[in-house]
Protein backbone atom coordinates (compact mmCIF):
# COMPACT_ATOMS: atom_id res chain seq x y z
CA UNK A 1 88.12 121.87 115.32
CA UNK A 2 88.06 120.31 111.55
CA UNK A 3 91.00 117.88 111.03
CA UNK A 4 92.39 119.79 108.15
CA UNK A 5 92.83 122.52 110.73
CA UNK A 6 95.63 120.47 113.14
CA UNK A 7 98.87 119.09 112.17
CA UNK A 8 101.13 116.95 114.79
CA UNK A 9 103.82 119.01 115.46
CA UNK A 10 106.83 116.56 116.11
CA UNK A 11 110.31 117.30 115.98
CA UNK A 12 111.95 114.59 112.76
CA UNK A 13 115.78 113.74 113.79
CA UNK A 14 117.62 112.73 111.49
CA UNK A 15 118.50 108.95 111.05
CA UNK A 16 116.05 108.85 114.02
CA UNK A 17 113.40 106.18 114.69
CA UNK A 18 110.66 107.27 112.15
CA UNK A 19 113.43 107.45 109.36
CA UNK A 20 115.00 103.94 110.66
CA UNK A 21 111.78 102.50 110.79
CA UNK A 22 110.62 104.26 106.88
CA UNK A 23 114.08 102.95 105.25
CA UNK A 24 113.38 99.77 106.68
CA UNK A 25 110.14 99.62 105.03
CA UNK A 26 110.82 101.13 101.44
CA UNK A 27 113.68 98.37 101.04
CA UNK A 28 111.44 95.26 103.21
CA UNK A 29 108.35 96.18 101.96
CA UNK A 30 107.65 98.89 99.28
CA UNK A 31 110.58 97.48 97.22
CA UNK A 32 109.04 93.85 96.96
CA UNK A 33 105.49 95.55 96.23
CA UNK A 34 106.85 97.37 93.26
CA UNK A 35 107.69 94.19 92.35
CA UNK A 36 104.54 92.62 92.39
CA UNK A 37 102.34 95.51 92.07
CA UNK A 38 102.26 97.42 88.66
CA UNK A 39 100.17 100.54 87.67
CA UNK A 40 99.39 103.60 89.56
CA UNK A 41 99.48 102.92 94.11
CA UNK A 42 96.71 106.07 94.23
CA UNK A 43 94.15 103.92 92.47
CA UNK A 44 94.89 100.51 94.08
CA UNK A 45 92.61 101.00 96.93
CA UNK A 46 89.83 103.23 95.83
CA UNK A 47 86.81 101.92 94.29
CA UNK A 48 85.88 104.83 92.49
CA UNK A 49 86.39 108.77 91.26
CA UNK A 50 85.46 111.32 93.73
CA UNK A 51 84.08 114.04 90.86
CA UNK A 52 80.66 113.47 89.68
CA UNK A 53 80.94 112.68 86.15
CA UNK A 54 77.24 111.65 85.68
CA UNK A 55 73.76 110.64 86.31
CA UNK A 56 71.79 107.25 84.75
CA UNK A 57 69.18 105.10 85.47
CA UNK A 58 70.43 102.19 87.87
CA UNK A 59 71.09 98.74 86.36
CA UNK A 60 71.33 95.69 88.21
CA UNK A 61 75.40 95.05 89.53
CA UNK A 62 75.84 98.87 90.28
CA UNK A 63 76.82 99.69 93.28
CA UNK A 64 74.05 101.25 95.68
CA UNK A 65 76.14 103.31 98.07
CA UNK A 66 76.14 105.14 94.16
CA UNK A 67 72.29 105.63 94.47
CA UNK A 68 71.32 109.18 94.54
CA UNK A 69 68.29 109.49 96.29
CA UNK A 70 67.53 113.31 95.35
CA UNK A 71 66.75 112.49 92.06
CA UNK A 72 65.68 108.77 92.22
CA UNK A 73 63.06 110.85 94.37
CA UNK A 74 61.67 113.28 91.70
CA UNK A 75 62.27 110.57 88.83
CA UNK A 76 60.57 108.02 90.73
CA UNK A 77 63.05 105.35 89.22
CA UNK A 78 66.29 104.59 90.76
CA UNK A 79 69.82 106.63 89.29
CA UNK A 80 73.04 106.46 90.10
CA UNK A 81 76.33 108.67 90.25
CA UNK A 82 79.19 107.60 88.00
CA UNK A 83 82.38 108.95 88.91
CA UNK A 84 85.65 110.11 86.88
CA UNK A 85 89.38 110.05 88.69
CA UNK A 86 89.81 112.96 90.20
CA UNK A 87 93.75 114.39 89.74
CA UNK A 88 94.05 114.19 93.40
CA UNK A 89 93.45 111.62 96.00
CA UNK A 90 92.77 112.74 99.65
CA UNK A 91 93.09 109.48 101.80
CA UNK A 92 92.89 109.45 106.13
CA UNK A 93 93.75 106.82 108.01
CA UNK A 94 91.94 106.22 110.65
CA UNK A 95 94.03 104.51 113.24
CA UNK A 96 92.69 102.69 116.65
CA UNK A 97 96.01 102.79 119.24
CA UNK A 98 93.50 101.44 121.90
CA UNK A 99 95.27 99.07 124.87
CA UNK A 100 94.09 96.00 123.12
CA UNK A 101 96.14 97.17 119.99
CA UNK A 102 99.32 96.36 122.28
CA UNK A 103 98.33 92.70 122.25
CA UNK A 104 100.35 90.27 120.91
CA UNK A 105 104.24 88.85 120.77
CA UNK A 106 106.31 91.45 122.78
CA UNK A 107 108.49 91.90 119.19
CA UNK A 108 105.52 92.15 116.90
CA UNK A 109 102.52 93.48 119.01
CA UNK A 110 99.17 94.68 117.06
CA UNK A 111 100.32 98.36 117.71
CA UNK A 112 103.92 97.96 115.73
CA UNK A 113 101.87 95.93 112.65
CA UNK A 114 99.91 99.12 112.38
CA UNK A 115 102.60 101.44 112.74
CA UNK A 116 104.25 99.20 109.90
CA UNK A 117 101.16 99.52 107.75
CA UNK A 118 99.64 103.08 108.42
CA UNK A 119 103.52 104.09 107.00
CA UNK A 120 103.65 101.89 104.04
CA UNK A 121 100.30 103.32 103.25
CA UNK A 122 101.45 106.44 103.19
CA UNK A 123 104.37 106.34 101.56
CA UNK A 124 102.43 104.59 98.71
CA UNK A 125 100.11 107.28 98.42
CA UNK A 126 101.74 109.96 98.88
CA UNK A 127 104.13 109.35 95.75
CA UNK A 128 102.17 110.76 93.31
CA UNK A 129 101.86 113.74 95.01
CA UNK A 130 98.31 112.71 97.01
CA UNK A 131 97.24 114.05 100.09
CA UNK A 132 97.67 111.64 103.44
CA UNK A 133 96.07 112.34 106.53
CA UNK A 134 95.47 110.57 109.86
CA UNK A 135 93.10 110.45 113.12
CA UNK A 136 95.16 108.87 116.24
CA UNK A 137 92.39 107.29 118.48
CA UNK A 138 92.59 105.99 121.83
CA UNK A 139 89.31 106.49 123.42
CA UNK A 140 89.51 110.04 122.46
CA UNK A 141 90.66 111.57 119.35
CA UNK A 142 94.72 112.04 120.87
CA UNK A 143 96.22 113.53 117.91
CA UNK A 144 94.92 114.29 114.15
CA UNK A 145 97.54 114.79 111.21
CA UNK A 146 96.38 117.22 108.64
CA UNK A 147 96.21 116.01 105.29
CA UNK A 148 99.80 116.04 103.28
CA UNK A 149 102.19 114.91 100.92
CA UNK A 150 106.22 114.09 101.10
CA UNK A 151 108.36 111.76 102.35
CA UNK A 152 108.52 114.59 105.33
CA UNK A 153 105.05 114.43 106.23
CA UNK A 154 105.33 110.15 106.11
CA UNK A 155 107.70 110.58 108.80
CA UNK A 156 105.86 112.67 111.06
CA UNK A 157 102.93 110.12 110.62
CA UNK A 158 105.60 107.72 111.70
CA UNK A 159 106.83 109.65 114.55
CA UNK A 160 103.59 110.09 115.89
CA UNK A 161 102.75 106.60 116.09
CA UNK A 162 105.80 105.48 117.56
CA UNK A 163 104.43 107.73 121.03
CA UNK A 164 103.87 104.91 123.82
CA UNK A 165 100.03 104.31 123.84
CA UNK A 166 98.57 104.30 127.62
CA UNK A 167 95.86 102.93 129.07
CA UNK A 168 92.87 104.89 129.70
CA UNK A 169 90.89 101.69 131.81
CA UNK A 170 87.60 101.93 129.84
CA UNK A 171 86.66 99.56 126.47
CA UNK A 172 87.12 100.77 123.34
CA UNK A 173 84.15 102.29 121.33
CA UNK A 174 85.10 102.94 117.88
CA UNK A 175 81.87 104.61 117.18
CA UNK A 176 83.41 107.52 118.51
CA UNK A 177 86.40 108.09 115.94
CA UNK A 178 83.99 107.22 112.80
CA UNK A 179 81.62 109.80 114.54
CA UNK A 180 84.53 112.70 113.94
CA UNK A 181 85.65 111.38 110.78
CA UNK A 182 82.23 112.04 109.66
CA UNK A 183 81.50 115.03 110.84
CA UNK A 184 84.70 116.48 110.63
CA UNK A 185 85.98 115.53 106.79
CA UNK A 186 83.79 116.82 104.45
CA UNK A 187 85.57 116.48 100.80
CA UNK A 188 85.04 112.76 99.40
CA UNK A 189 88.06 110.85 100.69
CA UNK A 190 89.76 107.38 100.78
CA UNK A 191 89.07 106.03 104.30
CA UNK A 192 91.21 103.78 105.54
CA UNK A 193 90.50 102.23 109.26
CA UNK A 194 92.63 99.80 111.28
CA UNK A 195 92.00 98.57 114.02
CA UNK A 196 91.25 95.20 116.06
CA UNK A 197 87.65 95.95 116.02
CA UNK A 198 87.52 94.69 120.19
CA UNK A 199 85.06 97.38 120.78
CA UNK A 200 81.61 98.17 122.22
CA UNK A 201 78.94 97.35 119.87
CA UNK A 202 77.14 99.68 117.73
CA UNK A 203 80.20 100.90 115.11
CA UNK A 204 78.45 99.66 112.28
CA UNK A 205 75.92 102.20 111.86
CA UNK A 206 78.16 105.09 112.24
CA UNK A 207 80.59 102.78 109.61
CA UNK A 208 77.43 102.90 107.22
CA UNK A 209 76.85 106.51 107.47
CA UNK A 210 80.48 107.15 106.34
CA UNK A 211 80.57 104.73 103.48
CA UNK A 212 77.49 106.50 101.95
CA UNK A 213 79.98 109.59 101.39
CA UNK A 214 83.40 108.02 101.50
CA UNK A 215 85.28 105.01 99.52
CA UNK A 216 86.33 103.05 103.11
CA UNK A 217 88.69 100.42 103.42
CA UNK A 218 88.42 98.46 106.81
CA UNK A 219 91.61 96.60 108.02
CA UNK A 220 90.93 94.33 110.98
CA UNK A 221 94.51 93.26 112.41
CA UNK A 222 94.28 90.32 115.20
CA UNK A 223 97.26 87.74 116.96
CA UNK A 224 96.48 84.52 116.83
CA UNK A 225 96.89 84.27 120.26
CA UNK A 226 93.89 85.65 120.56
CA UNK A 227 91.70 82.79 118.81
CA UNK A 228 93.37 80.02 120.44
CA UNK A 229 94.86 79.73 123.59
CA UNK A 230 98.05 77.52 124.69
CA UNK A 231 97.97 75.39 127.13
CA UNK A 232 100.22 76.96 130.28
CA UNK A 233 98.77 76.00 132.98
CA UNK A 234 97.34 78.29 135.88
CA UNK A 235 97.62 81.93 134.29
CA UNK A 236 96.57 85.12 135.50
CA UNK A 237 95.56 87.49 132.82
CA UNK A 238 94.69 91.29 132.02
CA UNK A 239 92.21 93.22 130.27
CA UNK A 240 94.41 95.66 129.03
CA UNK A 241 91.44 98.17 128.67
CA UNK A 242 90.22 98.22 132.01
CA UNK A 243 92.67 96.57 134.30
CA UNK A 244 90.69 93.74 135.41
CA UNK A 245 92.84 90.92 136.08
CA UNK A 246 91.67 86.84 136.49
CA UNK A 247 92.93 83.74 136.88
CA UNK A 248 92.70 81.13 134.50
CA UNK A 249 93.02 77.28 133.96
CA UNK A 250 95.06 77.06 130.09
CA UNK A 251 95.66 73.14 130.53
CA UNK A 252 91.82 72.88 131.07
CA UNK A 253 90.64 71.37 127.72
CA UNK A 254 87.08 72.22 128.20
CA UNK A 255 88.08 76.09 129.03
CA UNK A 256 89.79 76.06 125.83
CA UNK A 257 87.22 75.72 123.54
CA UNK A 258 85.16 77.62 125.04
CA UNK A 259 87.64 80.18 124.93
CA UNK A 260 87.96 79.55 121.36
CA UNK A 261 84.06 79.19 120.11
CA UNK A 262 83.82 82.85 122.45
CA UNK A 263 86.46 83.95 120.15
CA UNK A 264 85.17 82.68 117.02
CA UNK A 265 81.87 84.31 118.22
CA UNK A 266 83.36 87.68 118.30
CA UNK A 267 84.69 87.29 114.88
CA UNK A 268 81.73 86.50 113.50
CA UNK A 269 79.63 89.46 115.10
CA UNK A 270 82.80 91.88 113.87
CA UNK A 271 82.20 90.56 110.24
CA UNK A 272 78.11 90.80 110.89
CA UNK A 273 78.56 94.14 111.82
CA UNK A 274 80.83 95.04 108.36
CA UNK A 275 78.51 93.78 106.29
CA UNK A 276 75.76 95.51 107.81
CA UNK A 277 77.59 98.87 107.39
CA UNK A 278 78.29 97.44 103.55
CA UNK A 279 81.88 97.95 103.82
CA UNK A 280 84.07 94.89 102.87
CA UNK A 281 86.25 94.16 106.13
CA UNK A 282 90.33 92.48 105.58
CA UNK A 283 91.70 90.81 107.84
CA UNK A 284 95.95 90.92 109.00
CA UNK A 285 97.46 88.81 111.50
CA UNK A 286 100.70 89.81 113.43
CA UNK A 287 101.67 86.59 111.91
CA UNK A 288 101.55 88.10 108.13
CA UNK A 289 104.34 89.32 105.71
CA UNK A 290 103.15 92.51 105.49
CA UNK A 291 103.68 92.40 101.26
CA UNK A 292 101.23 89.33 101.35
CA UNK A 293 98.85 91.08 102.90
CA UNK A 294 98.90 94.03 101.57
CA UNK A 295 99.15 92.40 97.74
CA UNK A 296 95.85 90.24 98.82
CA UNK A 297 93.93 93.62 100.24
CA UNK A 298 94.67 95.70 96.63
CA UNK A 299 93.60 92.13 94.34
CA UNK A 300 90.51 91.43 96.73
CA UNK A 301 89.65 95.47 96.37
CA UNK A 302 90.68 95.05 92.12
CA UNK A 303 88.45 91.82 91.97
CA UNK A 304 85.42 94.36 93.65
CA UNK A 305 85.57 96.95 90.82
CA UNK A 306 85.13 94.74 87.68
């Protein structure tokens, strides 16, 4: 079934957590960023219209995922699309709830940073009257939000990703939810994913495959916890996705760094694998004020388009 054929249906009390936790956020959060943040939110994250406007001969700086290879085909010279606004923006967020997303400090986990984001996102962009849907993933596709607008629909994002996420003991392969994103949304759309990228390899050619039809904006939110470890002592720890529990030595120097170049490993082979799929990868700690973050995302995406 197409995502713009499902909506979450979840019952929105009044003064109940997903308004408690909006309110927060428009005076925390979307209050400071109108203060920093001027012009229109629809266009702060896109990189380009979603209307054909039209066809030229490619010039060196243009952007290749604008190639069209139809007619650079039959013309035997490359030519790209150029693109005009289109009066309505249709974004999705594409949210990983995996068991590694509940990682962090037990008051500001990965899963409550996203929760914090996806809803400032869409509150954002659903002010001008654009169209917000989302894809729930946790090693299935758990729950898909049909594209809306309102400060109604916001909530019921909200409300859905305040459901406790449970473990389903197998690792994370994000290939899977940019596999139904792809097949399943077929009108040129903002894509926004977030996730921690902890995953099975092989995401980034599935990410490619997207980016050649959709503007994507990848969000990779980490604890820094999870870079470098603290020394206390004899530890026994979990992987949250499959259950598979060891002890450890945290006053062991040695382990340490090795613990850390592992980690540094990873995060090289995540950023590897997002250049590879040519989409430009930011990164959020649990750490971050989420206006800093969010202010550095929209200039670094701003800085892109000129």
């Amino acid at each position: 079934m197409a995502p713009t054929d499902v909506e979450a249906k979840v019952a929105i009390e009044p003064g109940g957590p997903p308004e408690s936790l909006l309110r927060r956020l428009e005076w925390r959060v979307i209050r400071r960023l109108d203060g920093r943040l001027q012009g229109d939110y629809r266009t702060l994250l896109r990189g380009a219209g979603v209307d054909v406007a039209d066809l030229r001969e490619y010039v060196p700086g243009d952007d290749v995922r604008h190639i069209d290879w139809n007619v650079t085909a039959r013309m035997d010279t490359p030519y790209v699309r150029s693109y005009f606004e289109d009066r309505e923006l249709t974004a999705w967020l594409l949210l990983d709830r995996s068991a590694s997303m509940g990682f962090g400090a037990s008051d500001r986990p990965k899963d409550l940073v996203l929760t914090e984001l996806a809803t400032t996102l869409a509150s954002l962009l659903t002010r001008g009257g654009n169209l917000v849907g989302a894809i729930l993933y946790n090693n299935a596709v758990d729950c898909t939000i049909a594209p809306r607008t309102g400060r109604r629909h916001v909530m019921r994002l909200t409300q859905a990703l305040l459901r406790p996420v449970l473990s389903t003991g197998t690792a994370t392969n994000l290939s899977e939810l940019i596999v139904v994103a792809t097949r399943t949304i077929k009108r040129r759309s903002l894509m926004i994913i977030v996730s921690d990228f902890i995953s099975e390899p092989g995401w980034d050619r599935p990410l490619l495959l997207l980016s050649q039809r959709h503007e994507v904006v990848a969000i990779r939110l980490f604890d820094p916890r999870e870079t470098v470890l603290p020394d206390a002592g004899l530890i026994v720890v979990e992987d949250v996705e499959t259950g598979e529990l060891l002890s450890v030595d945290t006053s062991d120097p040695e382990f340490r760094r090795r613990f850390k170049d592992v980690a540094a490993a990873r995060e090289a082979e995540v950023r590897a694998a997002a250049r590879r799929a040519r989409v430009d990868l930011h990164a959020v700690s649990t750490d971050d004020d989420l206006v800093t973050a969010l202010v550095r995302i929209i200039e670094a995406r701003r800085r892109r388009r000129r």
